[in-house]
Protein backbone atom coordinates (compact mmCIF):
# COMPACT_ATOMS: atom_id res chain seq x y z
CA UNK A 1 52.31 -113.12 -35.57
CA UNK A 2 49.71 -111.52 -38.22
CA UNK A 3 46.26 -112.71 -36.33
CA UNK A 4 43.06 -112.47 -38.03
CA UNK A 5 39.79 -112.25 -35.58
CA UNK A 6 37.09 -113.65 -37.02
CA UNK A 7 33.75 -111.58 -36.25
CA UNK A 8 30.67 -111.52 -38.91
CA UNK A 9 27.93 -110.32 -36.60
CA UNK A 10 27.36 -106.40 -34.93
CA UNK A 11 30.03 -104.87 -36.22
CA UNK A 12 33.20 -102.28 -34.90
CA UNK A 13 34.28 -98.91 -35.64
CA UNK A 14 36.81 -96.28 -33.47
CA UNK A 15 33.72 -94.90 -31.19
CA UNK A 16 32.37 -98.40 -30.44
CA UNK A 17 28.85 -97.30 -32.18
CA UNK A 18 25.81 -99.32 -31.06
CA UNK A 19 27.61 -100.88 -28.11
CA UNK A 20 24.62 -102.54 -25.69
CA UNK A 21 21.91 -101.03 -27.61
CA UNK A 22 21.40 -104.10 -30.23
CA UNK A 23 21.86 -108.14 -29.60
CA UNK A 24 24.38 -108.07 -31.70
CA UNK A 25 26.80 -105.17 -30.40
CA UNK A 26 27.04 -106.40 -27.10
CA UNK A 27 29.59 -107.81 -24.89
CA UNK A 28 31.37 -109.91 -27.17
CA UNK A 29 32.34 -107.05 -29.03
CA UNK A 30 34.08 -105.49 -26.26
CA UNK A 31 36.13 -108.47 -25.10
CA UNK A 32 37.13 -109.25 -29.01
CA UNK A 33 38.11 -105.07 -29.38
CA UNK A 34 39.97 -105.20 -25.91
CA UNK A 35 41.46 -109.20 -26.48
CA UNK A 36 42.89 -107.47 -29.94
CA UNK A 37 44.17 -104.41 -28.18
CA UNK A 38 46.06 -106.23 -26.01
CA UNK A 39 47.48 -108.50 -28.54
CA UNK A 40 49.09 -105.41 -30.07
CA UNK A 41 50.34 -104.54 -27.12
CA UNK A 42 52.44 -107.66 -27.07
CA UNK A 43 53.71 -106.98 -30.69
CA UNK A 44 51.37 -108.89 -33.05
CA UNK A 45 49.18 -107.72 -35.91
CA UNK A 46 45.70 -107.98 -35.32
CA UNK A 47 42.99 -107.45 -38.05
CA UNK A 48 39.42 -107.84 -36.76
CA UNK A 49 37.59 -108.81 -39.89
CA UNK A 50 33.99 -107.99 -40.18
CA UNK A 51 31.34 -107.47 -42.21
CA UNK A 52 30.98 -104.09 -44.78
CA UNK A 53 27.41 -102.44 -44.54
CA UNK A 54 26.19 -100.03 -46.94
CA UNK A 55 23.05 -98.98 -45.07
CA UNK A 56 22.13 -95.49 -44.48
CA UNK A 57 20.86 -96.84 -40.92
CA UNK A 58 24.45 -98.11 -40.34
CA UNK A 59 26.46 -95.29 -41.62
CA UNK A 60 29.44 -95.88 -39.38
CA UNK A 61 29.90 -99.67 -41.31
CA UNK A 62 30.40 -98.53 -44.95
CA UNK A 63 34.24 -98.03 -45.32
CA UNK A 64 36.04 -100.89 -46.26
CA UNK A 65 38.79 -100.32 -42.90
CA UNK A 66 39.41 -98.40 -40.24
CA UNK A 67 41.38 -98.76 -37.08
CA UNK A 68 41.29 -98.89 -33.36
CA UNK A 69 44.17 -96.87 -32.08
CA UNK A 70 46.03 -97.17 -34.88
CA UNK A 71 47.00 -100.44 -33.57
CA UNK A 72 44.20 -102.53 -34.21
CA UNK A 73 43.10 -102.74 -38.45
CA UNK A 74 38.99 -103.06 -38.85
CA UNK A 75 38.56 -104.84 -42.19
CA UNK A 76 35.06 -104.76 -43.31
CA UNK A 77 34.51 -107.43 -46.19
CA UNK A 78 31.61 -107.87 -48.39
CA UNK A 79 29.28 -110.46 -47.09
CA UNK A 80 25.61 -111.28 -48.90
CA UNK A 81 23.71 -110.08 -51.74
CA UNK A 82 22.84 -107.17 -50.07
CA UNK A 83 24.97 -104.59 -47.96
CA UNK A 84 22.40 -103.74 -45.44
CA UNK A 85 22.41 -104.79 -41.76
CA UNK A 86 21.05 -108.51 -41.21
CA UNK A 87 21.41 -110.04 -37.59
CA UNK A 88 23.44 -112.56 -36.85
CA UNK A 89 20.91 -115.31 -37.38
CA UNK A 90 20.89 -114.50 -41.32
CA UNK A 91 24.33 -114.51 -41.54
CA UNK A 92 24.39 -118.27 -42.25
CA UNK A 93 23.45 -118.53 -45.63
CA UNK A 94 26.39 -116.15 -46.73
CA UNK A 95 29.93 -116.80 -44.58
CA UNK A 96 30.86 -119.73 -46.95
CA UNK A 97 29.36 -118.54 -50.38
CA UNK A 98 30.51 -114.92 -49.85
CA UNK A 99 32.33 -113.58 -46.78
CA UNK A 100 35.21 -116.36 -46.71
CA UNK A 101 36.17 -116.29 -50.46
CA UNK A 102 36.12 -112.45 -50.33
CA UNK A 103 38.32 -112.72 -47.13
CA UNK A 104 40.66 -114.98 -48.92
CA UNK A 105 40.65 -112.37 -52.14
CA UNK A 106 41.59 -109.61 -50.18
CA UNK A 107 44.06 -111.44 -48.41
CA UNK A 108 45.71 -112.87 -51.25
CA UNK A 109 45.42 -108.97 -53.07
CA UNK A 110 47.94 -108.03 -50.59
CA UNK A 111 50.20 -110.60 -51.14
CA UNK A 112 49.88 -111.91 -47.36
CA UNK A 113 47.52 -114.33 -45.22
CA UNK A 114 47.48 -114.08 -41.18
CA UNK A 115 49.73 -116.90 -39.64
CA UNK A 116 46.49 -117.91 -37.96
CA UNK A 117 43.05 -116.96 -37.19
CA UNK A 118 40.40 -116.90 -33.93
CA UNK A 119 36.90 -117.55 -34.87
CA UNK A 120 34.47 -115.72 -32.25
CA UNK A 121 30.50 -117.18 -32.26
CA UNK A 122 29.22 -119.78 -33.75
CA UNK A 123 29.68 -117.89 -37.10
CA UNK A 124 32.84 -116.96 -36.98
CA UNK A 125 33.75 -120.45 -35.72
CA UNK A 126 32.32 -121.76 -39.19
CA UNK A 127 33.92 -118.71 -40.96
CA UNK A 128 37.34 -119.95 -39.40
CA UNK A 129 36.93 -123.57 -40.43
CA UNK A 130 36.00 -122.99 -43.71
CA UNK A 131 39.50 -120.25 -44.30
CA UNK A 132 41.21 -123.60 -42.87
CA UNK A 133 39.78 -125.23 -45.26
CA UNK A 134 40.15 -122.63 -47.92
CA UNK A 135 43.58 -120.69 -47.22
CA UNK A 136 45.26 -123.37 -44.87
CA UNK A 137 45.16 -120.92 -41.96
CA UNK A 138 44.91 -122.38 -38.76
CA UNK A 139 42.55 -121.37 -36.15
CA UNK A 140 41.54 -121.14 -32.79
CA UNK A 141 37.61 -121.36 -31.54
CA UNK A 142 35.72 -118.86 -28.88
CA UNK A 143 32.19 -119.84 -28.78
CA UNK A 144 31.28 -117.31 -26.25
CA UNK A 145 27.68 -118.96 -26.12
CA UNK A 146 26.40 -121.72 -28.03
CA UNK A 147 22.94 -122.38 -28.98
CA UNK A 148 22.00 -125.66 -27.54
CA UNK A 149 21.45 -124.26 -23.98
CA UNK A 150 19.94 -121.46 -25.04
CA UNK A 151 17.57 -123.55 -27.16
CA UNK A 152 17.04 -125.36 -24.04
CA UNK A 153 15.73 -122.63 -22.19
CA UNK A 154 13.87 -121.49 -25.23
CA UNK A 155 11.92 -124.64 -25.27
CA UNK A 156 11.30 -124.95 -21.79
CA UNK A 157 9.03 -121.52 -21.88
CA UNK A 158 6.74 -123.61 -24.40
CA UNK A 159 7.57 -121.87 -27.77
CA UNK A 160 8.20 -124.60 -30.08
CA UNK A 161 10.87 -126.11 -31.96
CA UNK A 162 9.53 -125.01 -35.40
CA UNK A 163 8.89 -121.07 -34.13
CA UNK A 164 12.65 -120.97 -32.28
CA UNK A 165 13.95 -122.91 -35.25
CA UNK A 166 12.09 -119.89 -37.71
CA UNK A 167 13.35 -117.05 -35.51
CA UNK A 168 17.34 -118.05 -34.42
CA UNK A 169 17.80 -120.66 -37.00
CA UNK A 170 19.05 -123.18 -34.14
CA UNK A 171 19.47 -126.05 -36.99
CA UNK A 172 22.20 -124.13 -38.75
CA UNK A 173 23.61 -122.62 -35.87
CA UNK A 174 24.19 -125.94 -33.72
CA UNK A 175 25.48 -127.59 -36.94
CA UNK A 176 28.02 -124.40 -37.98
CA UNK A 177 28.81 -124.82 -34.00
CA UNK A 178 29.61 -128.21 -34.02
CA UNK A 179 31.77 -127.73 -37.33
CA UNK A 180 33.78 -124.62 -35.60
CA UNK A 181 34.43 -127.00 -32.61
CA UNK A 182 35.54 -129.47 -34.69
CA UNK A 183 37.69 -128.10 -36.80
CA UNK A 184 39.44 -125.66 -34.01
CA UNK A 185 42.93 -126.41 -33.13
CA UNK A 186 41.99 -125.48 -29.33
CA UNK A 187 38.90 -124.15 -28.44
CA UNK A 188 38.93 -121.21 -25.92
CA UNK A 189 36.65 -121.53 -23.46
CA UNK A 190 36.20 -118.32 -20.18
CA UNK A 191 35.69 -120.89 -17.32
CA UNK A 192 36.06 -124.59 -16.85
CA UNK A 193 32.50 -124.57 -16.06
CA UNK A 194 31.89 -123.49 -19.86
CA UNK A 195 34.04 -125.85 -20.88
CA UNK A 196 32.04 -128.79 -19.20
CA UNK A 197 28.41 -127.26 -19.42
CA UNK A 198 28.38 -125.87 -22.63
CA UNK A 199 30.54 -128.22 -24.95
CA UNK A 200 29.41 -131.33 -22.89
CA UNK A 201 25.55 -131.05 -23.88
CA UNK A 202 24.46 -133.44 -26.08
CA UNK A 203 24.43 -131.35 -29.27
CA UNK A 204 27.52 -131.49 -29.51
CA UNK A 205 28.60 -135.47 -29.06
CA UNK A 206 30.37 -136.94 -31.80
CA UNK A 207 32.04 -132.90 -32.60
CA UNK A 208 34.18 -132.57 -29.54
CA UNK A 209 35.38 -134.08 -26.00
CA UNK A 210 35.17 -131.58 -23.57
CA UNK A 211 37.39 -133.94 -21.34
CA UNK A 212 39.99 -133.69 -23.44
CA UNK A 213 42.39 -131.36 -22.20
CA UNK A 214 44.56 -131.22 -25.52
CA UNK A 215 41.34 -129.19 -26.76
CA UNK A 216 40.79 -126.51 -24.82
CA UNK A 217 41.88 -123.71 -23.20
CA UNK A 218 41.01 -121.93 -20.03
CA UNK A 219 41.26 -118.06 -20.46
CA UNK A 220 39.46 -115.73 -18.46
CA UNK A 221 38.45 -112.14 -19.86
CA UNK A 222 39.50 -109.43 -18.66
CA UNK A 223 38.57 -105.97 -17.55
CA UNK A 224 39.66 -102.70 -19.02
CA UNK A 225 41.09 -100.63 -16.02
CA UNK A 226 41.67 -97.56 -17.69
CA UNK A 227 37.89 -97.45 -18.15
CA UNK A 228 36.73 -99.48 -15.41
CA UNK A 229 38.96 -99.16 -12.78
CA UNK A 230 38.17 -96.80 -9.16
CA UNK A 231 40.60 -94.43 -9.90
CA UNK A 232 39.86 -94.35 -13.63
CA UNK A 233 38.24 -90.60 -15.01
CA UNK A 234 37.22 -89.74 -18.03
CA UNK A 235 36.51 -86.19 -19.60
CA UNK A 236 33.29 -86.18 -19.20
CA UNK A 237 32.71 -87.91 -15.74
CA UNK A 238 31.27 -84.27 -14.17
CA UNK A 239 28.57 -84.68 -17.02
CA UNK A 240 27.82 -88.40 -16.05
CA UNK A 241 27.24 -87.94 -13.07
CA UNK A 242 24.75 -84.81 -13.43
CA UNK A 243 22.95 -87.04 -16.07
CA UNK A 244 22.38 -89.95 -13.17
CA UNK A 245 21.59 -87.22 -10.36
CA UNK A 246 19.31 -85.48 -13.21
CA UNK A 247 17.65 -89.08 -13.87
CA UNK A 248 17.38 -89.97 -9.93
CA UNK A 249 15.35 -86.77 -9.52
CA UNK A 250 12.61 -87.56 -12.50
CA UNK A 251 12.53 -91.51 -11.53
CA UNK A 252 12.97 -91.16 -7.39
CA UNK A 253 10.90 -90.28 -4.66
CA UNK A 254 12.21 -86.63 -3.25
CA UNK A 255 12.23 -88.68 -0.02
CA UNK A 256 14.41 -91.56 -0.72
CA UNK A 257 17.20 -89.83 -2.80
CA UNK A 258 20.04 -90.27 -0.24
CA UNK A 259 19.69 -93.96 -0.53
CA UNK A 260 22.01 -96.19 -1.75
CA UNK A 261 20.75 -98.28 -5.30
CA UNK A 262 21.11 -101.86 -6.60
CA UNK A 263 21.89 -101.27 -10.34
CA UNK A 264 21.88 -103.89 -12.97
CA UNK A 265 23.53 -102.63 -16.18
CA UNK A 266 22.51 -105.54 -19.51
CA UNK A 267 20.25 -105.86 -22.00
CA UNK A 268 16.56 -106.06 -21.81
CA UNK A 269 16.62 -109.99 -22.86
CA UNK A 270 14.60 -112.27 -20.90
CA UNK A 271 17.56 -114.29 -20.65
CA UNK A 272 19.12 -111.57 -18.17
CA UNK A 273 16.19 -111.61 -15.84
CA UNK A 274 15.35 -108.02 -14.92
CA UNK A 275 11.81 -109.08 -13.94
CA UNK A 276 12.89 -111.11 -11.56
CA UNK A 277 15.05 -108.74 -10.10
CA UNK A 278 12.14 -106.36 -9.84
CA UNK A 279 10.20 -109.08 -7.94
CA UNK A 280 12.76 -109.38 -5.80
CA UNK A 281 12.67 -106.04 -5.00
CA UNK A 282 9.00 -105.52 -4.48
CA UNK A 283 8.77 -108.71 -2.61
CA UNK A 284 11.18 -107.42 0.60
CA UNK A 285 10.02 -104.28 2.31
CA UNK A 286 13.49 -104.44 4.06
CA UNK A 287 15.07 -103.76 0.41
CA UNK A 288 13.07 -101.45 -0.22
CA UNK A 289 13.83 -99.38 3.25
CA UNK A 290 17.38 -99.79 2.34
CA UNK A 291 17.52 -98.33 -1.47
CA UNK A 292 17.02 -98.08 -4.66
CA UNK A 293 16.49 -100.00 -7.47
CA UNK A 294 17.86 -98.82 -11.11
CA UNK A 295 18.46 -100.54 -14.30
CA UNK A 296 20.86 -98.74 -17.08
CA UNK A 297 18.98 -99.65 -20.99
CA UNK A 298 21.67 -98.68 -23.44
CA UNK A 299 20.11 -96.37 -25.27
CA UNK A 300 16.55 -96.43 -23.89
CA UNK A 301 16.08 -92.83 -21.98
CA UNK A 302 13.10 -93.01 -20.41
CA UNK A 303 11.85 -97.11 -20.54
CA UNK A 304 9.54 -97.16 -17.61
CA UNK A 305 6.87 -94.33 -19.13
CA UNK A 306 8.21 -95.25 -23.60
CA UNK A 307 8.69 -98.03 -25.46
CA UNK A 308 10.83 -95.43 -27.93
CA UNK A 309 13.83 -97.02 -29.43
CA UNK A 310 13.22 -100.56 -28.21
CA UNK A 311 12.84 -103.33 -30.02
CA UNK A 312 10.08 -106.31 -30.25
CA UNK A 313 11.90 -107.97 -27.23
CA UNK A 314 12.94 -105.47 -25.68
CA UNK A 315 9.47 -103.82 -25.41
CA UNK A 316 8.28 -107.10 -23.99
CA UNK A 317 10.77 -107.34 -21.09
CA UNK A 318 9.60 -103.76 -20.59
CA UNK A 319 6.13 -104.44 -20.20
CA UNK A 320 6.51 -107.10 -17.85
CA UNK A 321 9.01 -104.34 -16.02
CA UNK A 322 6.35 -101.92 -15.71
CA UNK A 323 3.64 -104.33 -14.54
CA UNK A 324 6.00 -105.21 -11.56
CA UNK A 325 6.40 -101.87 -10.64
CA UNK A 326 2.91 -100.95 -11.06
CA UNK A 327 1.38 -103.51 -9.03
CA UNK A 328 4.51 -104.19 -6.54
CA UNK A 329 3.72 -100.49 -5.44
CA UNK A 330 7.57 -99.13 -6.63
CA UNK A 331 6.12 -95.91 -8.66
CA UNK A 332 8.98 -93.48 -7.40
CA UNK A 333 11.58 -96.54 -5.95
CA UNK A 334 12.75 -97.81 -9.45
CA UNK A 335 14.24 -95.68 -11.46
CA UNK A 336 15.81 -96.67 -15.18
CA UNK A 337 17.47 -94.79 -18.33
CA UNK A 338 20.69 -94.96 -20.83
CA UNK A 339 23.86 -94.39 -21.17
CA UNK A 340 25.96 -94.36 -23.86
CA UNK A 341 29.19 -95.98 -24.12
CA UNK A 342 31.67 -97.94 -21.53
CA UNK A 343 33.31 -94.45 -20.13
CA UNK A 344 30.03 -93.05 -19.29
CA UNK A 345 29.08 -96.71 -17.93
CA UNK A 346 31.75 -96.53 -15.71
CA UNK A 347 31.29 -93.06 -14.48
CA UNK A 348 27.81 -94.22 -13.76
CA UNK A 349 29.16 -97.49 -11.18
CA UNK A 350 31.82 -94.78 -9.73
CA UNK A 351 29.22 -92.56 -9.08
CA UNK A 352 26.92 -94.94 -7.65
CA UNK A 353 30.42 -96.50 -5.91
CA UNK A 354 30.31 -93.39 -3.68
CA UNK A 355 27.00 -93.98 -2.89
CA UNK A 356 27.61 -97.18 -1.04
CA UNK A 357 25.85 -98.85 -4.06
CA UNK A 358 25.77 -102.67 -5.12
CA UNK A 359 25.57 -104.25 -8.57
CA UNK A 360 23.23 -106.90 -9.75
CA UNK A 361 23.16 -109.79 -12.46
CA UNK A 362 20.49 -112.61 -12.31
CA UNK A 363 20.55 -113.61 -15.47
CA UNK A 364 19.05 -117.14 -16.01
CA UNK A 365 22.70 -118.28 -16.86
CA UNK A 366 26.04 -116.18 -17.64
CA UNK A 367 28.69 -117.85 -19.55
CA UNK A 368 31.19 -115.68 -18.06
CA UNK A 369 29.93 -112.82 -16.97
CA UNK A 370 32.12 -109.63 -17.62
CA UNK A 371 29.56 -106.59 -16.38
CA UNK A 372 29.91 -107.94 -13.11
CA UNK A 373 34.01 -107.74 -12.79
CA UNK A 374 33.98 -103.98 -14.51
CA UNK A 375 31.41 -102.73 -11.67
CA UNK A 376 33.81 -104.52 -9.16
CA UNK A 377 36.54 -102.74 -10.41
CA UNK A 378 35.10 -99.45 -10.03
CA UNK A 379 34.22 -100.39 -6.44
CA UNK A 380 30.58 -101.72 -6.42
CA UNK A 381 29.88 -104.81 -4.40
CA UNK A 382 28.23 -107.59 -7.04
CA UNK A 383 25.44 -109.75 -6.67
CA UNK A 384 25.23 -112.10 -9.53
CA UNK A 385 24.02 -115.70 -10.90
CA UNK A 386 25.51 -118.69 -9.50
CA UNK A 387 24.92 -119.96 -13.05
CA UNK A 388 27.99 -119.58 -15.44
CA UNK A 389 31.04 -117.73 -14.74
CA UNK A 390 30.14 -115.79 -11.64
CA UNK A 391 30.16 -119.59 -9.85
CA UNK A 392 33.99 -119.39 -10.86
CA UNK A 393 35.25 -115.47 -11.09
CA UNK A 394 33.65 -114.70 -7.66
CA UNK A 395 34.07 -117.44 -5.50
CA UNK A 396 37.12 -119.31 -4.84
CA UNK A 397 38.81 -121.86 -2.04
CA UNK A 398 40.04 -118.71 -0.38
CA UNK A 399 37.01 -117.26 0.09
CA UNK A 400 34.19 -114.82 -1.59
CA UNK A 401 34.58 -111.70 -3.70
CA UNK A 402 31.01 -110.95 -4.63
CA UNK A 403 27.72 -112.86 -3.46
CA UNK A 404 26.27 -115.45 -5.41
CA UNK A 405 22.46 -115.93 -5.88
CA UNK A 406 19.53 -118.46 -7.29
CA UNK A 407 18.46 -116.27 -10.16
CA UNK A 408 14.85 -117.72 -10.36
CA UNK A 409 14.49 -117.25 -6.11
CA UNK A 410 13.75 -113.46 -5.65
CA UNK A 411 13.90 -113.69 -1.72
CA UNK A 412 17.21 -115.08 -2.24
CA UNK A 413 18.08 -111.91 -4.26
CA UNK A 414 17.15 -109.76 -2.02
CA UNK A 415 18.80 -111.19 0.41
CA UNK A 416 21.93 -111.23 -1.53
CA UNK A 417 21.59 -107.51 -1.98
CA UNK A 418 20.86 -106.52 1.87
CA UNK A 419 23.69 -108.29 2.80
CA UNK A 420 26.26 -106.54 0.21
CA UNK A 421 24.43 -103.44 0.80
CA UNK A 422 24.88 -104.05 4.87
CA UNK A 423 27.90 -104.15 6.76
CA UNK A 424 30.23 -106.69 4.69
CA UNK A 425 30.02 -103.10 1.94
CA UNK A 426 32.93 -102.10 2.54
CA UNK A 427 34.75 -106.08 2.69
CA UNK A 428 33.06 -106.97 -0.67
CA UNK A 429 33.90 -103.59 -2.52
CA UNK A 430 37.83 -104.42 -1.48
CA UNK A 431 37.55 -108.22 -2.18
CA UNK A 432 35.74 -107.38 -5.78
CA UNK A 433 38.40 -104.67 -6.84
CA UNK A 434 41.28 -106.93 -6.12
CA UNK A 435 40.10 -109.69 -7.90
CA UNK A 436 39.67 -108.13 -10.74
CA UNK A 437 43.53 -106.57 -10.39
CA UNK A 438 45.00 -109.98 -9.49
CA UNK A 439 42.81 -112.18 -12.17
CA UNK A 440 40.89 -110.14 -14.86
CA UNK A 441 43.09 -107.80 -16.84
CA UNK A 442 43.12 -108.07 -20.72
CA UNK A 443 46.70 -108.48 -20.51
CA UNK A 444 46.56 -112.02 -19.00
CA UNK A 445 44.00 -113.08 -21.80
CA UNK A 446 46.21 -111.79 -24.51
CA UNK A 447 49.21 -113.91 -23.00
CA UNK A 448 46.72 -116.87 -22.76
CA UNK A 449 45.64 -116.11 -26.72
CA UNK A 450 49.65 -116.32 -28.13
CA UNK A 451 49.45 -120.02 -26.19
CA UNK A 452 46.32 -121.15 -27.41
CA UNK A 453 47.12 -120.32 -31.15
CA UNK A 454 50.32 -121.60 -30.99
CA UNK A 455 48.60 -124.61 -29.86
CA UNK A 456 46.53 -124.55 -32.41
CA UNK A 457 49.18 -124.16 -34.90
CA UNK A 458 50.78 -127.66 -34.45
CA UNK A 459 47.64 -130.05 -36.71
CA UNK A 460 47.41 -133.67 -34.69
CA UNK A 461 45.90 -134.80 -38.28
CA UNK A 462 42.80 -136.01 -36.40
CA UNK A 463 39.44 -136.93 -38.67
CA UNK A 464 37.85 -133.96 -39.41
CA UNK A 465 33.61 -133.84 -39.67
CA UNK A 466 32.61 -132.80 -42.83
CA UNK A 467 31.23 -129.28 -43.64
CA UNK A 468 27.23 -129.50 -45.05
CA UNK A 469 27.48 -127.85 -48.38
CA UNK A 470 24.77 -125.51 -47.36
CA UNK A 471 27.39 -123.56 -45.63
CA UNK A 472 29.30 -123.27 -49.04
CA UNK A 473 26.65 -123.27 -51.94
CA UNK A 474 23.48 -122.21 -49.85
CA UNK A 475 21.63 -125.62 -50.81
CA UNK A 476 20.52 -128.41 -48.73
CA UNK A 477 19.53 -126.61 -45.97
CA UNK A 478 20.88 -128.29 -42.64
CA UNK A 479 18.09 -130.75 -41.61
CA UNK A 480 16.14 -129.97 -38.10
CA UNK A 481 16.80 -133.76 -36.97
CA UNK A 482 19.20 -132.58 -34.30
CA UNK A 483 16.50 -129.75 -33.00
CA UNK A 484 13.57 -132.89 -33.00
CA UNK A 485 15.93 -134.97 -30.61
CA UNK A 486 16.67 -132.20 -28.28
CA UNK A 487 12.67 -131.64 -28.23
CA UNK A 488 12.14 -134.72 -27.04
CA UNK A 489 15.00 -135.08 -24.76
């Protein structure tokens, strides 16, 4: 099959540029790059179709295609009036008016459209729905995340509905979601507790059933194990690992070097929690005895002493950061800097692998939660969120591959991480790594993609909802009624 990947926002080019150091480039990108990989592997065509940005602060973005491998075609397509970078919450106004008819027009220049397409997001779930409704192409729906639950816990801070509405344009985004949804042949979903949670909130009644097993599709993620796995090296691994030892010795007490760490590799969003993780940490003296506490920031070098290279939320999660560690007494227990790129991540977790280390996510809710099963694989122990995919990838009837915590209890963090860090090490590191080889490989998602899209490729002729014609001429904009009853709700 000739496949078509659907992906508007961040953006993808041969050295993964930008990868965890912007909202936009971060894990989705790797699980649509490797998903596509994989794809090939099996024998199909895969374009991932993007935006084109002419911005001299996005230099890698300007050429109209590229390639992954020489497997894997990057087509970058004209989208807006402008060619600069615009996050993916002001990509709305311009997938229906621009980017799809362009996609079409290039498609149709060539003399060939894919046999089928996979949106990815909210917008390139609408993106998909309108080429259905454009080219005739049918498509398949990953959502990743959708916004209702994150407006949820939005709301629940006390910002209100006009500010979140005025920053992450939740109107248009739970309307393009519930379109994409629609619209999908099957909707590909990481765990059945996505499936339930996510497209059973209220937003989204009237768009989809998630009981309705003819409409979805189960597939795990997977991990890339030549990057990821134990045994996995890469060419500059030596070099990683003086950078961490170099970064240990500015951040770490001379006296508590030796010790083990708890890292936590994501972005510095309040929705992944590092403040709380902190807490934890200063709030156990028994943690602290035992080791470390570090936290890898993308490109951020030094983020406990600089606010360099950070952005507005990112500098507030670090101010919060350094106000635990200032006045929970960790000066010279926490240390933090960046990385750049998965094979350095990796070398970072085998590194700290050999130091009897454990991994941490407490992220207020993880719809899957990939970081997690690419530590495990280079033998870290995990401690991560109960809420989301951890809940499903970790535990199991059989037993427990990682340990599962209340993100918003820090004693119950901490002791999460003494006991991963204590005797059961060794138990959890095993149980983790084999996991990931029996469960998590990209493989197995490809194989579960061919099945979903050929699912998707059989129409049932069901009633469609209509698409608002802001999403094609850029006027009415999509009313906030649907924002106003989740406010009061």
């Amino acid at each position: 099959m000739h496949l078509a990947f659907l992906n508007p926002q961040g953006n993808f080019d041969p050295n993964d540029s930008y990868w965890t150091e912007h909202p936009d480039f971060g894990g989705q990108l790797v699980y649509v790059k490797n998903v596509a990989l994989s794809l090939a592997e099996l024998g199909h065509r895969v374009d991932i179709v993007t935006r084109q940005i002419v911005d001299d602060d996005w230099p890698e973005f300007a050429h109209p295609e590229s390639t992954y491998d020489g497997r894997v075609r990057i087509l970058r397509i004209p989208c807006g009036d402008s060619d600069r970078f615009l996050r993916k919450e002001d990509l709305w106004p311009y997938l229906g008016r621009d980017w799809v008819p362009n996609i079409v027009a290039h498609y149709r220049s060539v003399g060939e459209l894919p046999d089928a397409a996979t949106g990815h997001y909210g917008d390139g779930g609408l993106a998909a729905a309108l080429l259905q409704s454009a080219a005739g192409i049918p498509y398949t729906f990953t959502g990743h995340s959708l916004g209702a639950q994150k407006f949820d816990k939005l709301a629940s801070s006390g910002a209100s509905m006009e500010e979140l509405d005025g920053h992450y344009r939740f109107a248009r985004r739970l309307e393009g979601e519930r379109v994409a949804m629609n619209h999908a042949g099957v909707v590909i979903t990481s765990t059945s507790q996505e499936r339930f949670d996510q497209y059973g909130h209220a937003a989204y009644e009237g768009a989809i059933d998630p009981n309705d097993d003819s409409r979805f599709s189960v597939i795990p993620p997977g991990v890339a194990l030549d990057v990821f796995g134990a045994g996995a090296r890469h060419p500059g691994e030596t070099e990683v690992r003086q950078v961490v030892e170099a970064m240990l010795r500015r951040d770490i007490a001379p006296s508590r070097r030796s010790l083990p760490v708890v890292v936590a590799s994501s972005r510095l969003d309040p929705k992944k929690n590092p403040v709380v993780l902190a807490e934890a940490f200063a709030g156990s003296s028994s943690l602290q005895d035992t080791a470390n506490l570090v936290f890898i920031t993308g490109a951020l070098t030094d983020p406990l002493r600089s606010d360099a290279g950070a952005g507005e939320t990112e500098a507030a999660v670090l101010r919060d950061l350094r106000t635990m560690v200032r006045e929970g007494g960790l000066d010279g227990k926490v240390a933090a800097f960046g990385v750049q790129g998965q094979a350095a991540l990796s070398g970072v977790y085998r590194y700290l692998a050999d130091r009897r280390s454990v991994f941490a996510l407490t992220a207020l809710y993880e719809p899957f939660g990939l970081a997690p099963l690419e530590a495990a694989a280079a033998g870290l122990p995990v401690v991560a969120t109960r809420n989301g995919g951890p809940s499903e990838s970790l535990v199991d009837e059989n037993g427990e591959y990682g340990v599962l915590v209340d993100p918003t209890d820090p004693a119950d963090i901490a002791t999460a991480c003494l006991r991963a860090l204590g005797p059961e090490w060794e138990r959890f590191a095993r149980a983790g790594r084999q996991r990931v080889l029996d469960r998590y490989t990209w493989d197995r998602t490809a194989e579960g993609y061919v099945y979903a899209i050929e699912a998707s490729r059989a129409s049932d002729g069901r009633p469609l909802l209509p698409i608002h014609p802001y999403f094609s001429v850029g006027t009415p904009d999509v009313p906030d009624d649907r924002l106003r009853d989740l406010s009061r709700s």
